[in-house]
Protein backbone atom coordinates (compact mmCIF):
# COMPACT_ATOMS: atom_id res chain seq x y z
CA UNK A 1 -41.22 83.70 81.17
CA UNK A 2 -38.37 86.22 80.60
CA UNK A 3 -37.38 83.83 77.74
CA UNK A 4 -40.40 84.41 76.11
CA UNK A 5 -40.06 88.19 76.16
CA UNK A 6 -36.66 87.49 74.97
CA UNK A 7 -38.03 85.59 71.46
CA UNK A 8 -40.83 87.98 71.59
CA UNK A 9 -38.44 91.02 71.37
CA UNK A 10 -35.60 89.00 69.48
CA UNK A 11 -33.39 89.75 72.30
CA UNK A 12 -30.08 87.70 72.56
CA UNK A 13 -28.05 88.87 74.96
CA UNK A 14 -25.44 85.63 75.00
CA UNK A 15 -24.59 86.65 72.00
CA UNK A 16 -23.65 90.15 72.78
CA UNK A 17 -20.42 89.65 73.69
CA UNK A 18 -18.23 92.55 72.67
CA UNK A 19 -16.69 95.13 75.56
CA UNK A 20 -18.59 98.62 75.17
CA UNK A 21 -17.77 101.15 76.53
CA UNK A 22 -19.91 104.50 76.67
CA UNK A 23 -19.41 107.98 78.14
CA UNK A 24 -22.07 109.76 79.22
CA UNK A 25 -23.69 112.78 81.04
CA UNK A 26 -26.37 111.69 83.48
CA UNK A 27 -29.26 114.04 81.88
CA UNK A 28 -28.37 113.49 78.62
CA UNK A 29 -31.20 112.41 76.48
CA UNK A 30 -29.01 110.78 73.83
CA UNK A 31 -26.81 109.51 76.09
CA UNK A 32 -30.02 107.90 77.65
CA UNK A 33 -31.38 106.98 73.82
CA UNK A 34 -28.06 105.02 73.24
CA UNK A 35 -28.17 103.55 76.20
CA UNK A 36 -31.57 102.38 75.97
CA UNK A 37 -30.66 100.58 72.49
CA UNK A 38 -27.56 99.13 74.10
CA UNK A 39 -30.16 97.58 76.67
CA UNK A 40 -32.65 96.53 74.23
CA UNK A 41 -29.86 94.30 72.45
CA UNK A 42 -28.71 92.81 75.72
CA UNK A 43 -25.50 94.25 75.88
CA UNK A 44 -23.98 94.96 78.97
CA UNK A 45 -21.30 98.15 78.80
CA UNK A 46 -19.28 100.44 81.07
CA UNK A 47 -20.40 103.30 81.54
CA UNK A 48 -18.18 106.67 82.47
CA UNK A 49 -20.27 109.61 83.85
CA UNK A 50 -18.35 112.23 82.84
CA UNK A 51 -20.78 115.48 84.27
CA UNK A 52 -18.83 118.37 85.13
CA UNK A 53 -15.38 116.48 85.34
CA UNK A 54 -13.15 118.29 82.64
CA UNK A 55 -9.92 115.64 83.17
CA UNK A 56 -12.48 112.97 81.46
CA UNK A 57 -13.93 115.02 79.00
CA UNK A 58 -10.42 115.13 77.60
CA UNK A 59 -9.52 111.78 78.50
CA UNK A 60 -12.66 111.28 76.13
CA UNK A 61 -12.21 113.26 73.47
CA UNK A 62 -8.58 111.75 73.13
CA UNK A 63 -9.97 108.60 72.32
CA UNK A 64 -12.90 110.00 69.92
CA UNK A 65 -10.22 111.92 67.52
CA UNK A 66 -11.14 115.42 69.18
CA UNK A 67 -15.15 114.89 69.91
CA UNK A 68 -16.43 116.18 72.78
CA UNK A 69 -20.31 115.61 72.42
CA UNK A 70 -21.69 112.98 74.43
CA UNK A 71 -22.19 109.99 74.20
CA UNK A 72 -19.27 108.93 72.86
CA UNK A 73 -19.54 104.88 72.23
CA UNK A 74 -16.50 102.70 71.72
CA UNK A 75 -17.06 99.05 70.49
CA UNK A 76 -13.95 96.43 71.59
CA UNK A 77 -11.73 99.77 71.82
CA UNK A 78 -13.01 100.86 68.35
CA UNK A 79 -14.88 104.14 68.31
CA UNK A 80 -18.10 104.24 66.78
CA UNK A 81 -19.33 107.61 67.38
CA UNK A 82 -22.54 109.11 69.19
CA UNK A 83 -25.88 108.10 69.44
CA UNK A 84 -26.55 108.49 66.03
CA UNK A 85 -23.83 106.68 64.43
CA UNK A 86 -25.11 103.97 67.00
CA UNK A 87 -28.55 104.11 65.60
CA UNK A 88 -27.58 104.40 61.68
CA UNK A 89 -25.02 101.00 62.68
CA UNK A 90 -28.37 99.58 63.55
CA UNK A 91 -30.35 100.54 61.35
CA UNK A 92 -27.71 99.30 58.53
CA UNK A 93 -27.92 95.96 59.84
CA UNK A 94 -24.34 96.36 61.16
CA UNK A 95 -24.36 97.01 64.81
CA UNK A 96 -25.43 93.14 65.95
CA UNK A 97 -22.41 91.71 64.06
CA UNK A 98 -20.57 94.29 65.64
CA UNK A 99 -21.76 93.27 69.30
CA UNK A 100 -21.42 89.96 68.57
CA UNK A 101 -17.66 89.86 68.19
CA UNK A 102 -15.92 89.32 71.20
CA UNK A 103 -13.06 91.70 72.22
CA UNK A 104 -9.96 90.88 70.57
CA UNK A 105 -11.60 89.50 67.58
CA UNK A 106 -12.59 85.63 68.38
């Protein structure tokens, strides 16, 4: 049954294969909006709760060239911005090939 919902919803999680990576704040409702699309695609991701801990705010905002906002979504090490650089990706037709490319680029 669950591959039926899968075809139904076009959802292909084997082929998701990149490493994500996302840092979030638990309340957050983009944070919760990306990660919702993440889900819907079938991709699984680490996740880093950063609320109230300043040492990986930085730690994040290192990585995304000085942003602090969250989420902050990194796609096989490559930063890709917020929840709305995840959505325009998507929208653009560009996020799935993205996903689909295994870290390290094979």
């Amino acid at each position: 049954m669950l591959d039926f919902f899968n075809q139904l919803f076009k959802r292909h999680p084997e082929r998701m294969r990149a490493d994500v990576e996302i840092y979030t704040w638990q309340t957050c409702p983009f944070c919760i909006r990306a990660k919702l699309l993440l889900w819907w695609k079938g991709v699984n991701y680490k996740e880093y709760k950063i609320d109230g801990d300043g040492g990986a705010r930085a730690r994040m905002a290192q990585r995304a060239n000085g942003k602090r906002t969250v989420p902050q979504i990194f796609v096989n090490d490559q930063h890709v911005g917020g929840c709305t650089e995840l959505y325009q990706l998507d929208g653009a037709g560009q996020l799935d090939p993205l996903l689909e490319q295994a870290a390290g680029g094979s």
